[in-house]
Protein backbone atom coordinates (compact mmCIF):
# COMPACT_ATOMS: atom_id res chain seq x y z
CA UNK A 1 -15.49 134.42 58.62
CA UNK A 2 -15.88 131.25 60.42
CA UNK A 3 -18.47 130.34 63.06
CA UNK A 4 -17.96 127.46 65.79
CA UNK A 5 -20.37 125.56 67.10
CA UNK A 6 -19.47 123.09 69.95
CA UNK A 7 -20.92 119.67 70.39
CA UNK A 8 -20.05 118.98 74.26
CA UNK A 9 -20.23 115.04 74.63
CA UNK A 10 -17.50 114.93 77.10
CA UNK A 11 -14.47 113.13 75.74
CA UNK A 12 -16.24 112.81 72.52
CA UNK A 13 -17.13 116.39 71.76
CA UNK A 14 -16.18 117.97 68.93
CA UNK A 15 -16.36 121.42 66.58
CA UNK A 16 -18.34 121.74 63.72
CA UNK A 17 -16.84 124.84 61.50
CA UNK A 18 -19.16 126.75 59.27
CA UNK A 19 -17.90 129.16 56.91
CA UNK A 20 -16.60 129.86 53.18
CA UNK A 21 -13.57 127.93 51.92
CA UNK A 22 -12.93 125.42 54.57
CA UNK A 23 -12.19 122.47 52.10
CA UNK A 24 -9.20 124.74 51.08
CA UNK A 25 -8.15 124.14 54.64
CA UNK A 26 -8.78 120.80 55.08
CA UNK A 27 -5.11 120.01 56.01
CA UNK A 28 -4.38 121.86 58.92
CA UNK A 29 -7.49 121.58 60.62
CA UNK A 30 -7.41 117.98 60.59
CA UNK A 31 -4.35 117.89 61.19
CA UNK A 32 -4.17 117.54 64.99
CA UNK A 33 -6.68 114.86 64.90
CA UNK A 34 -4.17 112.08 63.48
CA UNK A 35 -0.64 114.05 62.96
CA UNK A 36 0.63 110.54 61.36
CA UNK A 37 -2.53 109.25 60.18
CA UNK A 38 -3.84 108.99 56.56
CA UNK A 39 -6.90 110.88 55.50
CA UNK A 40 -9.28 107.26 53.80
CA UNK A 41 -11.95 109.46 51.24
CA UNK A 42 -15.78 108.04 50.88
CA UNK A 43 -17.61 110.23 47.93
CA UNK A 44 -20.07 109.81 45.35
CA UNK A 45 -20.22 110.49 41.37
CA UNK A 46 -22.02 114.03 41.35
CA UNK A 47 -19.34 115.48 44.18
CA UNK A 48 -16.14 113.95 43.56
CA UNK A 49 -15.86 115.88 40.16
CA UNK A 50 -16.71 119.34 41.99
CA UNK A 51 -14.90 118.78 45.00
CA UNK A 52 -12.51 115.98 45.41
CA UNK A 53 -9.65 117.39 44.17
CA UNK A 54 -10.06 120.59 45.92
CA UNK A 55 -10.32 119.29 49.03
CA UNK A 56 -7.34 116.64 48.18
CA UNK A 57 -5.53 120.09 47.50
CA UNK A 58 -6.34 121.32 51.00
CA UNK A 59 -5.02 118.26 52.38
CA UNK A 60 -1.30 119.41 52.47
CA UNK A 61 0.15 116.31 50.56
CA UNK A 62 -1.74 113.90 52.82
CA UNK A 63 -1.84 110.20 51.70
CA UNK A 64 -5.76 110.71 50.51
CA UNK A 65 -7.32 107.60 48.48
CA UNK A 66 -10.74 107.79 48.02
CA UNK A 67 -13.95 105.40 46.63
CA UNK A 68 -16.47 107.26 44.50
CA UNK A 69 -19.86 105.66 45.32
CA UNK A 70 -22.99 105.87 43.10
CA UNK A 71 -25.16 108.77 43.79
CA UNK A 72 -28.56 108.69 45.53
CA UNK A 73 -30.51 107.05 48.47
CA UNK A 74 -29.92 103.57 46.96
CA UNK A 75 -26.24 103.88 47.44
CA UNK A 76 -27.47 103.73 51.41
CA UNK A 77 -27.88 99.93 51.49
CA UNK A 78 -26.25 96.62 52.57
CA UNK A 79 -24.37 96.65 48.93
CA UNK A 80 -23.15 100.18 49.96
CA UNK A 81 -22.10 99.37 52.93
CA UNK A 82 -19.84 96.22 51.99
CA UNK A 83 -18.35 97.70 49.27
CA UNK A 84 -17.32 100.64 51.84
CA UNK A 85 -16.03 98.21 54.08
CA UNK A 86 -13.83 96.23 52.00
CA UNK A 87 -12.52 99.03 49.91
CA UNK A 88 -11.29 100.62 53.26
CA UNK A 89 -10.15 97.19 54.09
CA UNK A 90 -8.50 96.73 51.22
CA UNK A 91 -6.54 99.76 52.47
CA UNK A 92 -5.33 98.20 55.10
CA UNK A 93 -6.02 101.05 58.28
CA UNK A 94 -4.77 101.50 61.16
CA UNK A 95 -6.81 103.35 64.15
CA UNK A 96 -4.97 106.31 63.57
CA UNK A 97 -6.09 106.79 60.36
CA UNK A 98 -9.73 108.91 59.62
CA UNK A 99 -12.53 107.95 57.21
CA UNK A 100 -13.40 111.22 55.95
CA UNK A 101 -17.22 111.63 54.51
CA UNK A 102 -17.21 114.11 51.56
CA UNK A 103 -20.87 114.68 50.23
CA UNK A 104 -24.18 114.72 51.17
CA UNK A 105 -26.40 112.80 53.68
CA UNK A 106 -26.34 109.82 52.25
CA UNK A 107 -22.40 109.10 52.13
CA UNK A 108 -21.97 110.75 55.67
CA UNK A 109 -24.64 107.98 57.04
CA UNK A 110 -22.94 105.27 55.28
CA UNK A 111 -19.31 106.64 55.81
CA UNK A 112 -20.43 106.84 59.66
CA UNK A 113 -21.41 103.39 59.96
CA UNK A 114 -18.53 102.12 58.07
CA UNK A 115 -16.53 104.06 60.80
CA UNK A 116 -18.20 102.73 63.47
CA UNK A 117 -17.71 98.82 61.94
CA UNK A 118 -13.80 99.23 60.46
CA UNK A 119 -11.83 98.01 63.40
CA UNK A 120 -14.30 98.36 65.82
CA UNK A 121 -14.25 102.35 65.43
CA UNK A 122 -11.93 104.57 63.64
CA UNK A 123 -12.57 108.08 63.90
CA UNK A 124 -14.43 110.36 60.98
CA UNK A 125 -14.81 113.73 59.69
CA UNK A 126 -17.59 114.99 57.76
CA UNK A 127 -17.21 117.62 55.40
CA UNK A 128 -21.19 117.73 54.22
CA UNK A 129 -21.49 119.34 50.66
CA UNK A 130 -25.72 119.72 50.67
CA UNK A 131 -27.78 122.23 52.91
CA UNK A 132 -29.37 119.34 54.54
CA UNK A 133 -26.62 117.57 55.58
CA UNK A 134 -24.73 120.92 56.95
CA UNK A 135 -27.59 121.95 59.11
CA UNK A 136 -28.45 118.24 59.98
CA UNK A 137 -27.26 114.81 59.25
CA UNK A 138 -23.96 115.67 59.98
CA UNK A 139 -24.08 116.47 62.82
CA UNK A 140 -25.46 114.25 66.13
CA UNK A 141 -23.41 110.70 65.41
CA UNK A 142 -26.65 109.22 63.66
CA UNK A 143 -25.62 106.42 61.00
CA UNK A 144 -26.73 104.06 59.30
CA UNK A 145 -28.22 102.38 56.19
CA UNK A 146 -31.62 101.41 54.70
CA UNK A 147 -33.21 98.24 54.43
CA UNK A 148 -36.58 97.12 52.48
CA UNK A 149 -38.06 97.15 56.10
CA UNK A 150 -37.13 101.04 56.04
CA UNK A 151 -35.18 103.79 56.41
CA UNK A 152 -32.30 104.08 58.80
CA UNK A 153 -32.61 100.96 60.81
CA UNK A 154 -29.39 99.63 60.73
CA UNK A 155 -26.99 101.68 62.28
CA UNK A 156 -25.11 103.48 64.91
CA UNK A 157 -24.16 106.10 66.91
CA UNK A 158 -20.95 107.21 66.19
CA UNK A 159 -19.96 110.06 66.71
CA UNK A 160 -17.35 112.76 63.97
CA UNK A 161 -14.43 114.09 65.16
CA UNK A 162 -15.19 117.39 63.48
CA UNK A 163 -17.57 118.48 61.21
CA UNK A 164 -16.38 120.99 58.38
CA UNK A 165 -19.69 123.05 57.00
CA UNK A 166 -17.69 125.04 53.93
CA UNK A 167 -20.58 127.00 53.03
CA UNK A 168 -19.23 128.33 49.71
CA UNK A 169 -20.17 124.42 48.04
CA UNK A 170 -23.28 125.27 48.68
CA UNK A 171 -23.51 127.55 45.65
CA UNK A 172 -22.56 124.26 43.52
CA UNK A 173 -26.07 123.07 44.33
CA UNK A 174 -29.11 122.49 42.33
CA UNK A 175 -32.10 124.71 43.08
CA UNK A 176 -34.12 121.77 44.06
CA UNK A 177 -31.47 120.46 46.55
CA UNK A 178 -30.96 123.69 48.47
CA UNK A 179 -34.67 124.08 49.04
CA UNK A 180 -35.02 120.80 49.99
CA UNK A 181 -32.33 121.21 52.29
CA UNK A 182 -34.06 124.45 53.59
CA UNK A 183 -36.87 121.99 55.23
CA UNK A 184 -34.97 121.02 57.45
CA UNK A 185 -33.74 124.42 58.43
CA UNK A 186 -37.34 125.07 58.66
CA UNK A 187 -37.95 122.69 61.15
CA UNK A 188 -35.84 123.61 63.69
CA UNK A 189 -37.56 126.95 64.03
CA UNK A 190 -40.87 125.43 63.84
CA UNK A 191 -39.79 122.91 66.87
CA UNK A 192 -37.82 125.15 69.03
CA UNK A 193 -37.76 128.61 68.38
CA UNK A 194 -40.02 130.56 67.17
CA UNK A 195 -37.73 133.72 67.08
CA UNK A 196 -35.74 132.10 64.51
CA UNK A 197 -38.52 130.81 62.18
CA UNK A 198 -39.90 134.63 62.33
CA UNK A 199 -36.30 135.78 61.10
CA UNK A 200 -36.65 132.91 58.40
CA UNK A 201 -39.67 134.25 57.21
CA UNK A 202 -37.94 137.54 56.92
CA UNK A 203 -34.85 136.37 55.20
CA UNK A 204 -35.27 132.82 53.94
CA UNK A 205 -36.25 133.60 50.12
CA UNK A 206 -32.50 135.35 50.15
CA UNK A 207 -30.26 132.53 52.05
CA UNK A 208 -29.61 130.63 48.29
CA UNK A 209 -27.72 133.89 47.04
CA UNK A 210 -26.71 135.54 50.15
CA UNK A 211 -23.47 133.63 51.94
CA UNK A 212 -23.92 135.58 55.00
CA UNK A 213 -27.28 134.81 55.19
CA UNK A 214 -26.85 131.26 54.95
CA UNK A 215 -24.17 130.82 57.69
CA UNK A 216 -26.21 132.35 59.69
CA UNK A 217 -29.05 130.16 58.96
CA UNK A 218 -27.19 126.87 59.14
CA UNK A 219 -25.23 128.12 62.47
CA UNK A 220 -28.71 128.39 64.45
CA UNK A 221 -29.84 125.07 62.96
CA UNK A 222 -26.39 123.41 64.03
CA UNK A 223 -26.65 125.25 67.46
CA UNK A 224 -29.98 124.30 68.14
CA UNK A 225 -29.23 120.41 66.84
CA UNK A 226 -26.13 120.30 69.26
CA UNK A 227 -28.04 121.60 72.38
CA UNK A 228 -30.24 118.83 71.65
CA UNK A 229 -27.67 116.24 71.30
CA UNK A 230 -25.69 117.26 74.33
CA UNK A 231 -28.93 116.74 76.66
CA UNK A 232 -29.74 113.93 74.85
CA UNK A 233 -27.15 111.94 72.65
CA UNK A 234 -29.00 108.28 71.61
CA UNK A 235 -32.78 110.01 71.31
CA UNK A 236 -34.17 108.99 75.16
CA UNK A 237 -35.89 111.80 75.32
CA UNK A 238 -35.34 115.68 73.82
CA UNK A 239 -33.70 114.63 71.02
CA UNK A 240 -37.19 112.89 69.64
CA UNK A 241 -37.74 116.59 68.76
CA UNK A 242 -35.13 116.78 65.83
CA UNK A 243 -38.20 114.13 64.48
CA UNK A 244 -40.78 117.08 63.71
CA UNK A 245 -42.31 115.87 60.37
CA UNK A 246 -40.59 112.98 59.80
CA UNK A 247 -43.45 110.39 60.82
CA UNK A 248 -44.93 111.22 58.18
CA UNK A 249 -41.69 111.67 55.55
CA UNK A 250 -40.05 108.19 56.21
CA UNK A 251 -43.78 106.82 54.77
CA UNK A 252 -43.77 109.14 52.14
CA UNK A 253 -40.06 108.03 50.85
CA UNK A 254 -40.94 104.81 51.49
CA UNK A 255 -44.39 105.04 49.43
CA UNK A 256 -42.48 107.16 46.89
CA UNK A 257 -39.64 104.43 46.52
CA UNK A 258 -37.06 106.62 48.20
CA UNK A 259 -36.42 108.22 44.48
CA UNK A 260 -35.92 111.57 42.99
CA UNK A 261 -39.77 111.89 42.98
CA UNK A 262 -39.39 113.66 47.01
CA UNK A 263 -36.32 114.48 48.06
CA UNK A 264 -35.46 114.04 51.89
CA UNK A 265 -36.05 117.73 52.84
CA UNK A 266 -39.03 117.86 50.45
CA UNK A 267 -40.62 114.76 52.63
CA UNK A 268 -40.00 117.06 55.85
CA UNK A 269 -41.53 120.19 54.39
CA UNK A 270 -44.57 118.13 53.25
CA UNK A 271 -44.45 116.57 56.91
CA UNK A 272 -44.28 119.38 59.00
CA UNK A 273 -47.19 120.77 57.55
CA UNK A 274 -49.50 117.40 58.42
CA UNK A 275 -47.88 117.34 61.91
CA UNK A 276 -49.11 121.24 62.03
CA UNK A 277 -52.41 120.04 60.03
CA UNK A 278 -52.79 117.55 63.07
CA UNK A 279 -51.78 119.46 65.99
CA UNK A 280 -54.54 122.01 64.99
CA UNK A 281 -57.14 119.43 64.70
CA UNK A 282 -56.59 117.62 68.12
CA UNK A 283 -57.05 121.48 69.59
CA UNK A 284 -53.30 121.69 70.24
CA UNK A 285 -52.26 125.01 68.17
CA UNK A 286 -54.09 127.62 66.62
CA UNK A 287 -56.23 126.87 63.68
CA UNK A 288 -54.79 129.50 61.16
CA UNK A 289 -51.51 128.27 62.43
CA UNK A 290 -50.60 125.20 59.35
CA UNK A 291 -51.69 127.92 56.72
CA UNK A 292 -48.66 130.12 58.55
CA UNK A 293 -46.75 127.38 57.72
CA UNK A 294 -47.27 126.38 54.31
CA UNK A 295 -47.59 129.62 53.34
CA UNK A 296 -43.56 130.15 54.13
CA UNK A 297 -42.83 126.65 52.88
CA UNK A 298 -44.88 127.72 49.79
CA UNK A 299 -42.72 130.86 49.54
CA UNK A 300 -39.47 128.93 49.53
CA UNK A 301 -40.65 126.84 46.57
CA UNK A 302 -41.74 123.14 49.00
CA UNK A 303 -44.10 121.42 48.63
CA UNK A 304 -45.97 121.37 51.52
CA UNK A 305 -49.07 119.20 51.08
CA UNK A 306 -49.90 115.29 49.87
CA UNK A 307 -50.95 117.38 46.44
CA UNK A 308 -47.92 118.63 45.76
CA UNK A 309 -46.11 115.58 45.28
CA UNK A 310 -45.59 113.92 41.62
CA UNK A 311 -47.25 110.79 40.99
CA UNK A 312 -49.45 108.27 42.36
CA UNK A 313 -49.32 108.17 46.19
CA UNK A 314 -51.15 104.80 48.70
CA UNK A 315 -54.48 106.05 49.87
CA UNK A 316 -54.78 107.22 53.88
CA UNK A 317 -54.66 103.54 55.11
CA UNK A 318 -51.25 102.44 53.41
CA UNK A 319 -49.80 105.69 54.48
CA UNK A 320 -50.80 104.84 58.51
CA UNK A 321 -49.17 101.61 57.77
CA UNK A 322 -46.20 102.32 56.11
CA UNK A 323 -45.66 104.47 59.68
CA UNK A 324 -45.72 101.46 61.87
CA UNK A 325 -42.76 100.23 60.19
CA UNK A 326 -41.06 103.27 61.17
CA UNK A 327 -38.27 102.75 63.87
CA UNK A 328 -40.15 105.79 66.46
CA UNK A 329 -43.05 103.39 67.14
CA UNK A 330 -43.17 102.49 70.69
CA UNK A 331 -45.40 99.94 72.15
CA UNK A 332 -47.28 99.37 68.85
CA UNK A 333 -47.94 102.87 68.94
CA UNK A 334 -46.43 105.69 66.85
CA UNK A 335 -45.04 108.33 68.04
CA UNK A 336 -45.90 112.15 66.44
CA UNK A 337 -43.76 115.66 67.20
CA UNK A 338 -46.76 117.53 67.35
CA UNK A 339 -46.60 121.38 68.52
CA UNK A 340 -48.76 124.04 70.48
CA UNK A 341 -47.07 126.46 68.60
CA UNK A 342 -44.60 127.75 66.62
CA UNK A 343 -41.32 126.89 68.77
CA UNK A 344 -43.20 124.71 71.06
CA UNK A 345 -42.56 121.25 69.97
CA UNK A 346 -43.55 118.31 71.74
CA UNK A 347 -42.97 113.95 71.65
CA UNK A 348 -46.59 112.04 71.88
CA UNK A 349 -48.15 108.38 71.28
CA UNK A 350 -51.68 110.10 72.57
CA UNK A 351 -52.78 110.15 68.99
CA UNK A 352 -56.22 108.74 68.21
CA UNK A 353 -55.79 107.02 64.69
CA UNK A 354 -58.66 107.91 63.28
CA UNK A 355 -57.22 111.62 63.35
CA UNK A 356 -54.36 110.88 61.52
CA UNK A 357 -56.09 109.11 58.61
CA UNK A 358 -58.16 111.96 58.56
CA UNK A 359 -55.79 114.51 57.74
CA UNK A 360 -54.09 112.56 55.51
CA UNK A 361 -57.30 112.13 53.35
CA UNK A 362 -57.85 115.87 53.66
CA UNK A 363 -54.29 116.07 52.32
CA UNK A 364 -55.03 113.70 49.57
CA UNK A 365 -58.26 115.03 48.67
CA UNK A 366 -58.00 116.53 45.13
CA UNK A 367 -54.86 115.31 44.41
CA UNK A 368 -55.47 114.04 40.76
């Protein structure tokens, strides 16, 4: 069975498709996007050997070359990015051809942005192979690359032309990277629906081995994500809220060397439970309300607290600092998705800094 979801942009809206074996069918339902088009292939070196030919399969005899990139966040840089670029040069394109993104977050920001630069804007589809990047970066036209003054601040928005969410790769996935992935499915219950977080406390711990299960779960997260996006494309306002956690994740990759030491998701998971941790301090939520949390994050195998995380970490200080650099400050001031409760999200600079170096040494406290 396959579920649509509709992002409604106008003349730039599109479908994203969720459901098993969708890479088999890759052909067809790309097909009316560029009927004389070829089909230009940006992957990396732990998918294309799982997936590549499958999907080049599914293609129908389309003209498919493809560059297999290096695996991990690194691979999201300037030297990512121009290799991209000329390779798909190199192929000489035409506008009528589409840069299609197979793999996880990290080749569907880059392949975005390459999109958006090739030409001046050739249209892309994103067939995302990690939970993460189903239920999330997919999805919304964010892309873009990292720099050593942080993550994700060179880029675009640029929107796919469809997004295919086969749900069946997802059983090619480490342990580690569906959970991490799951953080993010967290999060959109915790921001914006609180009947959907209680039915992921209920079923979550199944999703990895249940297939029905986890269309549902990354349908509601894509449905939520595309409401946003439709009332708010480039992040003016409601779309802030799709930020829940990630103040404090961008510091912790960055403090963390954007490695294998926290994975993306992880950083969320670890995230949303200091925004939680904060938003009960400043009187905002209930107090037993960040145990709720962590205790499902727990559950599902996150970390959800400064302890949890491998290694050395920068005391409470670096940790405010490394924030600034982040690209939500406004003003001088940072900005925090904070909540009232469960489902009840909201975007604030009102944040008195000596609360936020607080809970982050409460976090840190014990950690050895």
């Amino acid at each position: 069975m396959t579920e649509t979801v509709r992002v409604e942009l106008g003349r730039r809206s599109y479908d994203v498709l969720i459901g098993p074996g969708l890479i088999d069918r890759v052909g067809p339902l790309i097909e009316p996007l560029s009927p004389r088009g070829r089909v230009l292939i940006l992957t990396e070196e732990r998918v294309a050997p799982l997936w590549l030919e499958r999907l080049r399969a599914g293609l129908d005899g389309l003209d498919a070359p493809a560059l297999t990139l290096p695996a991990g966040e690194a691979t999201k840089s300037w030297d990512g990015l121009s290799r991209s670029v000329e390779w798909l040069l190199d192929q000489r394109p035409e506008r009528s051809d589409i840069i299609l993104a197979l793999g996880g977050g990290v080749i569907g920001d880059l392949a975005g942005f390459a999109a958006a630069s090739v030409l001046r804007g050739i249209r892309f589809v994103q067939v995302p192979t990690t939970l993460l990047a189903q239920v999330d970066s997919s999805v919304g036209g964010k892309t873009g690359i990292n720099t050593r003054h942080g993550k994700n601040l060179v880029g675009a928005f640029h929107q796919p032309s469809l997004v295919l969410c086969d749900t069946s790769v997802l059983d090619t996935l480490r342990p580690r990277d569906f959970r991490a992935g799951y953080g993010e499915v967290a999060k959109y219950g915790l921001l914006g629906d609180s009947a959907f977080f209680s039915w992921l406390e209920s079923n979550g711990p199944a999703l990895a081995a249940d297939e029905s299960l986890r269309r549902e779960a990354v349908r509601r997260s894509v449905q939520m994500k595309a409401d946003i996006v439709a009332r708010d494309e480039t992040e003016a306002g409601d779309r802030a809220l799709l930020n829940l956690g990630h103040t404090f994740a961008h510091a912790l990759e960055a403090a963390t060397g954007y490695s294998d030491r926290l994975l993306h998701g992880e950083a969320v998971a670890v995230g949303c439970g200091l925004a939680f941790d904060l938003s009960a301090r400043l009187g905002l939520c209930a107090q037993e309300l960040p145990g709720r949390v962590r205790a499902h994050l727990a559950e599902m195998g996150l970390p959800h607290d400064l302890r949890d995380i491998d290694g050395p970490l920068p005391g409470a200080g670096a940790l405010v600092n490394l924030m600034g650099q982040d690209k939500k400050v406004r003003d001088g001031k940072l900005r925090f998705v904070l909540a009232r409760g469960v489902g009840e999200a909201f975007v604030t600079s009102d944040v008195p800094h000596e609360s936020v170096v607080d809970v982050l040494s409460d976090s840190l406290r014990g950690k050895s």
